[in-house]
N, C-alpha and C. Protein backbone atom coordinates (compact mmCIF):
# COMPACT_ATOMS: atom_id res chain seq x y z
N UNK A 1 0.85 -1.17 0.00
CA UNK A 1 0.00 0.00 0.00
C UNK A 1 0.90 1.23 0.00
N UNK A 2 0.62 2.21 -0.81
CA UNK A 2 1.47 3.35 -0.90
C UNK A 2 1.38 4.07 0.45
N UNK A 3 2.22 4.80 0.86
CA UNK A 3 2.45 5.66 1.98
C UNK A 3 0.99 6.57 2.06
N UNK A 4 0.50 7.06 1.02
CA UNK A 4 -0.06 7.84 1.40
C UNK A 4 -1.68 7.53 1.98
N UNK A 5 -1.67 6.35 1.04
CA UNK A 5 -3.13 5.43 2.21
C UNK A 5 -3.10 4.83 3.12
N UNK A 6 -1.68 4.53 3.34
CA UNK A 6 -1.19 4.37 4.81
C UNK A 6 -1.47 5.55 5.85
N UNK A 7 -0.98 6.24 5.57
CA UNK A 7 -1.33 7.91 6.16
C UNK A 7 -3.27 8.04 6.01
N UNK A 8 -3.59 7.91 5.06
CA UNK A 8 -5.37 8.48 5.46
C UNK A 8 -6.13 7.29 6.32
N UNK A 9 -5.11 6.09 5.92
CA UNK A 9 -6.06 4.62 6.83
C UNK A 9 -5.49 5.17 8.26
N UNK A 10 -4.66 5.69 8.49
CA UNK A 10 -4.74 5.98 10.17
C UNK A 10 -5.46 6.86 10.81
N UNK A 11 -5.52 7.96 9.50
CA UNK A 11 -5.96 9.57 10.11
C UNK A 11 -7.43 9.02 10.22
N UNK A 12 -8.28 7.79 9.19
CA UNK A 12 -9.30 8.02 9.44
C UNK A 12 -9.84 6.69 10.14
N UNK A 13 -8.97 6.48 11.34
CA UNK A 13 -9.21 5.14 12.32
C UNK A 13 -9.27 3.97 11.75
N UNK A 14 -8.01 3.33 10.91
CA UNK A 14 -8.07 2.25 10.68
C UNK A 14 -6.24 1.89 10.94
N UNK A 15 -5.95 0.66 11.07
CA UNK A 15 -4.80 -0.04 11.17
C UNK A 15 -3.82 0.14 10.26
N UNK A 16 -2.49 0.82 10.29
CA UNK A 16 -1.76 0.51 9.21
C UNK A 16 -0.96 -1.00 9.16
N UNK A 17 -1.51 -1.20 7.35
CA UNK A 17 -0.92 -2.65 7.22
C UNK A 17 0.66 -3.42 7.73
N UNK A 18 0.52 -4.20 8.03
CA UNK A 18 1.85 -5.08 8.61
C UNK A 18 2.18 -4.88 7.06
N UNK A 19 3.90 -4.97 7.43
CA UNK A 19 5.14 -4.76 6.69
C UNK A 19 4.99 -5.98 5.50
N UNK A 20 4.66 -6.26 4.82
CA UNK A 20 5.14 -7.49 3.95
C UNK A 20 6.09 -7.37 2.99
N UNK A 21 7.81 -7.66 2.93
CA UNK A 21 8.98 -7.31 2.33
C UNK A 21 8.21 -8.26 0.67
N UNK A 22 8.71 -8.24 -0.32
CA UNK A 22 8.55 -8.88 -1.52
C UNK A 22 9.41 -10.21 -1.39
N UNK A 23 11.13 -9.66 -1.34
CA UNK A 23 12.01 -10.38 -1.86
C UNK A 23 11.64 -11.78 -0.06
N UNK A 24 11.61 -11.56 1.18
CA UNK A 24 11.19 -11.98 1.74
C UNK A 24 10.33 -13.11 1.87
N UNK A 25 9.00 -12.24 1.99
CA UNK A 25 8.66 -13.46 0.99
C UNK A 25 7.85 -14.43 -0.38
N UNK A 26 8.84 -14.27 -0.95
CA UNK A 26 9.04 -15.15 -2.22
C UNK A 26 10.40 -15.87 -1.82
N UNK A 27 11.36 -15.57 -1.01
CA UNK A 27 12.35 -16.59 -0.68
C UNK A 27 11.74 -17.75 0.11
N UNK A 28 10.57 -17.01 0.98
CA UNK A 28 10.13 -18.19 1.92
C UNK A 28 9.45 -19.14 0.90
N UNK A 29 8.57 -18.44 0.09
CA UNK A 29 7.89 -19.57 -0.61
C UNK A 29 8.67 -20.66 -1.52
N UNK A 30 9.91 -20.10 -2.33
CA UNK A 30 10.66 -20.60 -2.88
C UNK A 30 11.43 -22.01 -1.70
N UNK A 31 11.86 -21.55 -0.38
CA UNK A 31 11.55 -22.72 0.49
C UNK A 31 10.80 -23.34 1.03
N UNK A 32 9.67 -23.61 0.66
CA UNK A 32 8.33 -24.37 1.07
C UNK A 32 8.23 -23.78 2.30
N UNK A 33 8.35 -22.74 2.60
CA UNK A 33 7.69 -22.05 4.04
C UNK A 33 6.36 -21.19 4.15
N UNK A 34 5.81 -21.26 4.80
CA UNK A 34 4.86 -20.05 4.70
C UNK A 34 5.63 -18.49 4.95
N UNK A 35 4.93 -17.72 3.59
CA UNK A 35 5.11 -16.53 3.39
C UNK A 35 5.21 -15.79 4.70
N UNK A 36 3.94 -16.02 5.58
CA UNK A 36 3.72 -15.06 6.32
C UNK A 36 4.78 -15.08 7.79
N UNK A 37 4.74 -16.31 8.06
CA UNK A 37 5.59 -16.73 9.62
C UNK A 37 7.30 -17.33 9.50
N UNK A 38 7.28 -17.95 8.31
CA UNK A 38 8.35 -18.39 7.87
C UNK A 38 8.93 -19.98 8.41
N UNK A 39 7.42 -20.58 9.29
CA UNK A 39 8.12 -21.71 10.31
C UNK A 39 7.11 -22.50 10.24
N UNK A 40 5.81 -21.88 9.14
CA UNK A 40 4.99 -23.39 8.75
C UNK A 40 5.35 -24.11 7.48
N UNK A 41 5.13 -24.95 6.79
CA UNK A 41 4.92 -25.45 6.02
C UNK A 41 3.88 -25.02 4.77
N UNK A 42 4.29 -24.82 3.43
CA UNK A 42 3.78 -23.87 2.65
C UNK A 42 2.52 -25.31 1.69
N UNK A 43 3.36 -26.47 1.55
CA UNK A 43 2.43 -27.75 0.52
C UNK A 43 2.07 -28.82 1.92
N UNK A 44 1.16 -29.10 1.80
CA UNK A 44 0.39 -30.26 1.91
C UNK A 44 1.47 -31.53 1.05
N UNK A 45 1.17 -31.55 -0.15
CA UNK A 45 1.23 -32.45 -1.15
C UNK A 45 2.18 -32.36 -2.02
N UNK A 46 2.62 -32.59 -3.09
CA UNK A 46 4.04 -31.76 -4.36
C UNK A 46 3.62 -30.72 -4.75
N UNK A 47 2.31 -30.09 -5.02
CA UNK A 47 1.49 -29.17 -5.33
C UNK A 47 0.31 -28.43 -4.74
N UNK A 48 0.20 -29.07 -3.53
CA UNK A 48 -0.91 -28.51 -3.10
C UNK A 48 -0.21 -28.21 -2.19
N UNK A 49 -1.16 -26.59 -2.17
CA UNK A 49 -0.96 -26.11 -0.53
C UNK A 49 -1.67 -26.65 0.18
N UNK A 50 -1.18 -26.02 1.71
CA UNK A 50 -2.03 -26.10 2.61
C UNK A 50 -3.04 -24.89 2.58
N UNK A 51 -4.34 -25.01 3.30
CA UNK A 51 -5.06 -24.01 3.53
C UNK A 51 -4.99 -22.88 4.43
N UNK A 52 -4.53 -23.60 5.61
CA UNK A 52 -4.43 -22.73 6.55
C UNK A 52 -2.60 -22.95 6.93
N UNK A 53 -1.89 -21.93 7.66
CA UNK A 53 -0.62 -22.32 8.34
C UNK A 53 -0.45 -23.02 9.13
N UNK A 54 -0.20 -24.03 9.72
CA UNK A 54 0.19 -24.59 11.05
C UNK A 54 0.78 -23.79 12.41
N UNK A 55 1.90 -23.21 11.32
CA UNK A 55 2.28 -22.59 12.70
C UNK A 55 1.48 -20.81 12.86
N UNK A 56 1.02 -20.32 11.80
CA UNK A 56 0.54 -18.93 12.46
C UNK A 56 -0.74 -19.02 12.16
N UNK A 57 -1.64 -19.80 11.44
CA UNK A 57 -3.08 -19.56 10.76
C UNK A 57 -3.24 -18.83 10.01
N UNK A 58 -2.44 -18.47 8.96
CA UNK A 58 -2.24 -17.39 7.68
C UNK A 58 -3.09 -18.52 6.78
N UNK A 59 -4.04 -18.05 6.11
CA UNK A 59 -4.67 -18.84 5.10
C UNK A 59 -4.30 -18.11 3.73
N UNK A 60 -4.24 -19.52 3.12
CA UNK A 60 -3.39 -19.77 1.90
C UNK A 60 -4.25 -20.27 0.73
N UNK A 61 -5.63 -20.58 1.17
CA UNK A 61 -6.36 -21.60 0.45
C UNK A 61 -6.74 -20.82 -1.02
N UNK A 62 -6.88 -19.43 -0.96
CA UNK A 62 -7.50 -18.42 -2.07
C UNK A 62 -6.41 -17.94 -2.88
N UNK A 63 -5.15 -18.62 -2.85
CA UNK A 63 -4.36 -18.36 -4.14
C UNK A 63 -4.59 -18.56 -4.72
N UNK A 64 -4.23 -17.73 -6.28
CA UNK A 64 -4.47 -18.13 -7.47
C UNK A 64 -2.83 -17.81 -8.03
N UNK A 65 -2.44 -19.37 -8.02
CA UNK A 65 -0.86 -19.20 -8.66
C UNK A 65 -1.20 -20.51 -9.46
N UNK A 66 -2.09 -20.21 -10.72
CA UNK A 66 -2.51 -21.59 -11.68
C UNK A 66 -1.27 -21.32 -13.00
N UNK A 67 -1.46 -20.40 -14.04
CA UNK A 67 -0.38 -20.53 -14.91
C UNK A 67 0.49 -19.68 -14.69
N UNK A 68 0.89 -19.19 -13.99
CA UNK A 68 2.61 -18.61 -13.54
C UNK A 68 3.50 -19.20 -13.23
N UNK A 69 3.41 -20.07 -12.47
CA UNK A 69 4.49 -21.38 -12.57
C UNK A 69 4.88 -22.24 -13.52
N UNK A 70 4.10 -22.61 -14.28
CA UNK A 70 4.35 -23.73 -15.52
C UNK A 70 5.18 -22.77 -16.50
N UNK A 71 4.81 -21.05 -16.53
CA UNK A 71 5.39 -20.29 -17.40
C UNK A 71 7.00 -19.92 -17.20
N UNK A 72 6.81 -19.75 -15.83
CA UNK A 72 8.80 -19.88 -15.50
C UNK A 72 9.24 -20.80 -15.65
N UNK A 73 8.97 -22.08 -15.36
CA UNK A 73 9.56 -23.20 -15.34
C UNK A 73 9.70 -23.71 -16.83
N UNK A 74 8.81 -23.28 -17.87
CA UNK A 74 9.00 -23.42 -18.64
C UNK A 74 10.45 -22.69 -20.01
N UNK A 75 10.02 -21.04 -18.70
CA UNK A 75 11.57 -20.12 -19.33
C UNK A 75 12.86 -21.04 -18.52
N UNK A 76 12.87 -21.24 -17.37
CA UNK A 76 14.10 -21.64 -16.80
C UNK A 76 14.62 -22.86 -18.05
N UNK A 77 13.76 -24.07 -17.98
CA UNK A 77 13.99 -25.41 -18.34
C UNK A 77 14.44 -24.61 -19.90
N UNK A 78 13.96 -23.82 -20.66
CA UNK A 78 14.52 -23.31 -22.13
C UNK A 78 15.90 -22.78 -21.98
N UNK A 79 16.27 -22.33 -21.43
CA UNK A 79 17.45 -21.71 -21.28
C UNK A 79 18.29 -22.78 -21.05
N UNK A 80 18.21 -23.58 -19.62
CA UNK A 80 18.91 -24.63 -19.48
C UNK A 80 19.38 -25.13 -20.58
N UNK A 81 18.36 -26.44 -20.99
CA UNK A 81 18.12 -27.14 -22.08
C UNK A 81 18.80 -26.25 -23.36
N UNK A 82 18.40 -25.20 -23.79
CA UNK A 82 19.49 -24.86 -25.04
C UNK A 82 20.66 -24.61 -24.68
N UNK A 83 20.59 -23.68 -23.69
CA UNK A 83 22.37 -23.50 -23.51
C UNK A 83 22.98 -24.49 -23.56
N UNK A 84 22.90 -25.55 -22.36
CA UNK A 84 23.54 -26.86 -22.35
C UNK A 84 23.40 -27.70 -23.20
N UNK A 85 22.68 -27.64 -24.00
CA UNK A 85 22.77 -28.68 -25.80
C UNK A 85 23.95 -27.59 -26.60
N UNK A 86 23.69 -26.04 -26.67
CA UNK A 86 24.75 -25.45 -27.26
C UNK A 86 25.89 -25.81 -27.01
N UNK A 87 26.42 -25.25 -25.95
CA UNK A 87 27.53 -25.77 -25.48
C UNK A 87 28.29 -27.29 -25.34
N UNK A 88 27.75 -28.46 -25.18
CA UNK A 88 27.74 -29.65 -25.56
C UNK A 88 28.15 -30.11 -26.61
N UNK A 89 26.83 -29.82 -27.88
CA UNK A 89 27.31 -29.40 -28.91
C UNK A 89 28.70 -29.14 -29.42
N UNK A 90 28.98 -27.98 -29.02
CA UNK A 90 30.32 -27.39 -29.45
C UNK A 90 31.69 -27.93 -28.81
N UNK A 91 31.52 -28.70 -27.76
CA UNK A 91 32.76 -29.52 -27.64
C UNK A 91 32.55 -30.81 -28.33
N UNK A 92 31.39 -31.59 -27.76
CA UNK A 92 30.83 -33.31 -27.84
C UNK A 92 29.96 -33.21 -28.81
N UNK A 93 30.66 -32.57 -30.48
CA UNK A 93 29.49 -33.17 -31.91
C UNK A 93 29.18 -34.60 -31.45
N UNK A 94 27.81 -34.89 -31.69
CA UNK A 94 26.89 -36.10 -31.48
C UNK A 94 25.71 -36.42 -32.27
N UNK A 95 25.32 -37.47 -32.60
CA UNK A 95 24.10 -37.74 -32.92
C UNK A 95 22.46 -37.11 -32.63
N UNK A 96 22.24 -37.12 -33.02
CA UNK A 96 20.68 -36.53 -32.54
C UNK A 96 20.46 -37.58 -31.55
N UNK A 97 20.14 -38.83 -31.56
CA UNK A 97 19.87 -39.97 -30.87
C UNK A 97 20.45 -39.59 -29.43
N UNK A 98 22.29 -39.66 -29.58
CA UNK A 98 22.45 -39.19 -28.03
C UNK A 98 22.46 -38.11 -27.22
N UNK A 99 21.63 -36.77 -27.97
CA UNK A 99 21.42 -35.70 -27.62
C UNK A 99 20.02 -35.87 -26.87
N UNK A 100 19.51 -36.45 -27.39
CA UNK A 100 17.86 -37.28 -27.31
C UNK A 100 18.08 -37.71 -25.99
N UNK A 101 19.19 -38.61 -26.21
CA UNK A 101 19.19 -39.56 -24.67
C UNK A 101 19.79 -38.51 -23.48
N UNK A 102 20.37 -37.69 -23.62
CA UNK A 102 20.93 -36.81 -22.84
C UNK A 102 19.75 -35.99 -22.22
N UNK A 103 19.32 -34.75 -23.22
CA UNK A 103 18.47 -33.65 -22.82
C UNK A 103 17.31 -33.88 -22.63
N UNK A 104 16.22 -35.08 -22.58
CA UNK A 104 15.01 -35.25 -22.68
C UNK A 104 15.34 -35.86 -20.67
N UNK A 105 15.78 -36.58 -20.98
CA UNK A 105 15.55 -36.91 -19.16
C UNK A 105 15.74 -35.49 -18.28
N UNK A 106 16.82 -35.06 -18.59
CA UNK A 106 17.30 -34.07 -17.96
C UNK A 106 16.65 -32.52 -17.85
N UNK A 107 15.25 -32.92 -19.20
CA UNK A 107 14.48 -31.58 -19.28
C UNK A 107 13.40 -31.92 -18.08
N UNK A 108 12.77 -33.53 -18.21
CA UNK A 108 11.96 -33.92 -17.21
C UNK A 108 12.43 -33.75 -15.95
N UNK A 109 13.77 -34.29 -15.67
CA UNK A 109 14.16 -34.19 -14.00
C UNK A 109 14.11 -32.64 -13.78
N UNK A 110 14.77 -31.58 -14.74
CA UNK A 110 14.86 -30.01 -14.44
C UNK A 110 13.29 -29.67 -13.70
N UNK A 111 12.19 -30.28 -14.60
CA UNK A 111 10.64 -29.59 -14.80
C UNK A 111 10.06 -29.62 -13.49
N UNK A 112 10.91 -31.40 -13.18
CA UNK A 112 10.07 -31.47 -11.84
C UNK A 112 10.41 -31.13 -10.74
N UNK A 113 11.90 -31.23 -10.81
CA UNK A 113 12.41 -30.10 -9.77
C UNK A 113 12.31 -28.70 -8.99
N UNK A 114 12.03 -27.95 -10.25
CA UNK A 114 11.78 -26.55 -10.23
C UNK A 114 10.07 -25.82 -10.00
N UNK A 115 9.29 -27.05 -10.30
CA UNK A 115 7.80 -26.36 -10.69
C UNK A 115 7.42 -26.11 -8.69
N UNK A 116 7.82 -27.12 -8.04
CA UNK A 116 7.18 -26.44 -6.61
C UNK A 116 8.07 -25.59 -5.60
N UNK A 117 9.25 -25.34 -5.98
CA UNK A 117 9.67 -23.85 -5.45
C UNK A 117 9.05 -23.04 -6.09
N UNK A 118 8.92 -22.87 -7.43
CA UNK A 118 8.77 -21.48 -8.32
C UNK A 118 6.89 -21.56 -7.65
N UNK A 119 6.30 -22.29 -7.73
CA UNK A 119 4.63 -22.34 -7.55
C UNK A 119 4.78 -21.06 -5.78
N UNK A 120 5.76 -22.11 -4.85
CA UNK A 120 5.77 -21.45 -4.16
C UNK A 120 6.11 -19.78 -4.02
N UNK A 121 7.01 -19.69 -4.30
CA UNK A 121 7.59 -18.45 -4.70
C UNK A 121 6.59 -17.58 -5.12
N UNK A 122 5.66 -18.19 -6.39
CA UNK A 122 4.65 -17.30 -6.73
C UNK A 122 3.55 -17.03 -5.53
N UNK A 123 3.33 -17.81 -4.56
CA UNK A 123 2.43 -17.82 -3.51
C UNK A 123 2.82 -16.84 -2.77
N UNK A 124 4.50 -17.20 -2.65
CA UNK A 124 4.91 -15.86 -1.83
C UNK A 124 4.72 -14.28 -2.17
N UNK A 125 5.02 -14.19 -3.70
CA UNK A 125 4.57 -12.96 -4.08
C UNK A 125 3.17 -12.84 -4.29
N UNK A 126 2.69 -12.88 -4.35
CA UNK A 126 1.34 -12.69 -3.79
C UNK A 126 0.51 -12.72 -2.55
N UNK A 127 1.19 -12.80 -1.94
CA UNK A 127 0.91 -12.70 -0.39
C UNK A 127 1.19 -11.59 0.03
N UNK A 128 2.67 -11.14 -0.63
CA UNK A 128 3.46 -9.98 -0.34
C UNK A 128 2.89 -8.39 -0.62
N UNK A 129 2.41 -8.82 -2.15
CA UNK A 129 1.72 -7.94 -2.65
C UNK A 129 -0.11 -7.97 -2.59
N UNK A 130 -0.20 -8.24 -1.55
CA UNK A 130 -1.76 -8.25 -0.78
C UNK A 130 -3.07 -8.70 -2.36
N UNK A 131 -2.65 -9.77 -3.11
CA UNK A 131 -3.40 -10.22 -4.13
C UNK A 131 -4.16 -11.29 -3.76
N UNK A 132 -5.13 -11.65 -4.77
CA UNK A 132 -6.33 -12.38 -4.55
C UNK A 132 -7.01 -13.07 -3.09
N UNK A 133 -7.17 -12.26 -2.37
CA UNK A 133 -7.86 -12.45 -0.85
C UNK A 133 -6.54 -12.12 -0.08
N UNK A 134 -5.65 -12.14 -0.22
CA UNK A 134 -4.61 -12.06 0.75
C UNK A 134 -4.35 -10.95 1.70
N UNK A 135 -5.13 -10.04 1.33
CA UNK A 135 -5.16 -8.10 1.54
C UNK A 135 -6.60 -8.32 2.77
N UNK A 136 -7.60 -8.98 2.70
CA UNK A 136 -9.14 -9.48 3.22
C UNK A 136 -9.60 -8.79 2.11
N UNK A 137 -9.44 -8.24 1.31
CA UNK A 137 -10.83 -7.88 0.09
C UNK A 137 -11.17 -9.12 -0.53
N UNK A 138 -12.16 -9.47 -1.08
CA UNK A 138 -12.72 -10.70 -2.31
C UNK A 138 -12.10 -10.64 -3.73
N UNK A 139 -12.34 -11.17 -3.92
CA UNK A 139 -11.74 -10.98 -5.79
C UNK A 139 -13.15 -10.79 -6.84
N UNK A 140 -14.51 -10.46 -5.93
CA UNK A 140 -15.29 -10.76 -6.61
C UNK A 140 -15.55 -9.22 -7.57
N UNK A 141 -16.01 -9.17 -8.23
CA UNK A 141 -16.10 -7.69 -9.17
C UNK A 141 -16.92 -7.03 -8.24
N UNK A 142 -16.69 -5.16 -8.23
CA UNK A 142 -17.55 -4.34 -7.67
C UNK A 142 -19.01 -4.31 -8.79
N UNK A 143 -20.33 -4.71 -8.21
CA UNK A 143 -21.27 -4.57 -9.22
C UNK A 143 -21.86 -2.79 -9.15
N UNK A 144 -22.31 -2.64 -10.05
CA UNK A 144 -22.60 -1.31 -10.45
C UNK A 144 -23.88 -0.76 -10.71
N UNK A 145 -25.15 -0.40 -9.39
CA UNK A 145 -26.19 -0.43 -9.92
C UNK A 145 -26.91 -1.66 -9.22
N UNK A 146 -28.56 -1.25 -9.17
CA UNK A 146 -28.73 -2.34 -8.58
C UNK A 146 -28.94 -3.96 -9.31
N UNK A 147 -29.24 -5.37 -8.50
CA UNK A 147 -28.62 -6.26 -9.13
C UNK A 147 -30.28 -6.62 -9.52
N UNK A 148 -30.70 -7.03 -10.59
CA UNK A 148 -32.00 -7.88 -11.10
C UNK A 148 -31.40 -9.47 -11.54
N UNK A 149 -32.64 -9.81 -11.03
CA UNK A 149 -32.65 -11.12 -11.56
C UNK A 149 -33.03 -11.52 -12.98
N UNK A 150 -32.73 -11.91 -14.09
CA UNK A 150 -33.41 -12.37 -15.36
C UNK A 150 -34.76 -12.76 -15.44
C-alpha cells in the first residue's frame, strides 16, 4: 500500500498494514515455508498447498498461482536445455539420438524439480503484494447499480 493510504487509513481510524517485504517473501515460498511466519509449512502435497498455516493460521487456500508457474519453469527449463545442448554441442558433436538420450531426461528431471519452489515463490509474491484475498478484500467484481434477476 502506498504511503499515502497508509497515512489516510490511520488519520481516518483504521490499522496501518503489517510490513510485507517482496524479496522476503518469495524466498520463503521458494523454500516451502509459509510466506507469512516463515516456520509453517507452505504444501500439503508436491502441489498442493495447505489451507491454513500450522504454525501462524495465515490462510493460503484463495491463491491463485494456476499458470505462472508452468510459465517460468517453462523459461528456466529453455534456457537450461538450449544453452547446455549449445555448449555440448560445441565440444561433444553427437548424434541426434544421443542428444535425445541426454536432454530429454534431464528436461523432465529439471521440470520437476523446479515447478514447486517457483509455484511457491509465486504464492509468496502474492501474499506480499496483498493479491487475490490475501489483503481481506474478495476478488469478486464491484457490481454497479442495482442487481435484477433475469
Amino acid at each position: 500500500m502506498p504511503a499515502s493510504q497508509q497515512q489516510e487509513a490511520i488519520r481516518f481510524g483504521g490499522a496501518a498494514p503489517e510490513e510485507r517485504p517482496l524479496g522476503r517473501s518469495i524466498m520463503r515460498g521458494l523454500l516451502n515455508q509459509c510466506p507469512a511466519c516463515g516456520s509453517g509449512k507452505l504444501f500439503r502435497a508436491y502441489l498442493k498447498p495447505v489451507d491454513t498455516c500450522a504454525a501462524c493460521g495465515e490462510e493460503i487456500f484463495h491463491h491463485r498461482s494456476d499458470d505462472l508457474p508452468p510459465y517460468l519453469v517453462i523459461m528456466v527449463l529453455g534456457h537450461v536445455l538450449l544453452g547446455g545442448f549449445m555448449m555440448t554441442d560445441l565440444i561433444f558433436p553427437a548424434s541426434d539420438w544421443i542428444h535425445l538420450a541426454i536432454w530429454a531426461p534431464l528436461g523432465i528431471v529439471t521440470a520437476l524439480v523446479t515447478i514447486q519452489p517457483i509455484k511457491g515463490g509465486v504464492i509468496g509474491l502474492q501474499w506480499a503484494l496483498r493479491m487475490h484475498g490475501f489483503g481481506g478484500e474478495t476478488d469478486e467484481p464491484e457490481s454497479f447499480g442495482p442487481k435484477t434477476n433475469p
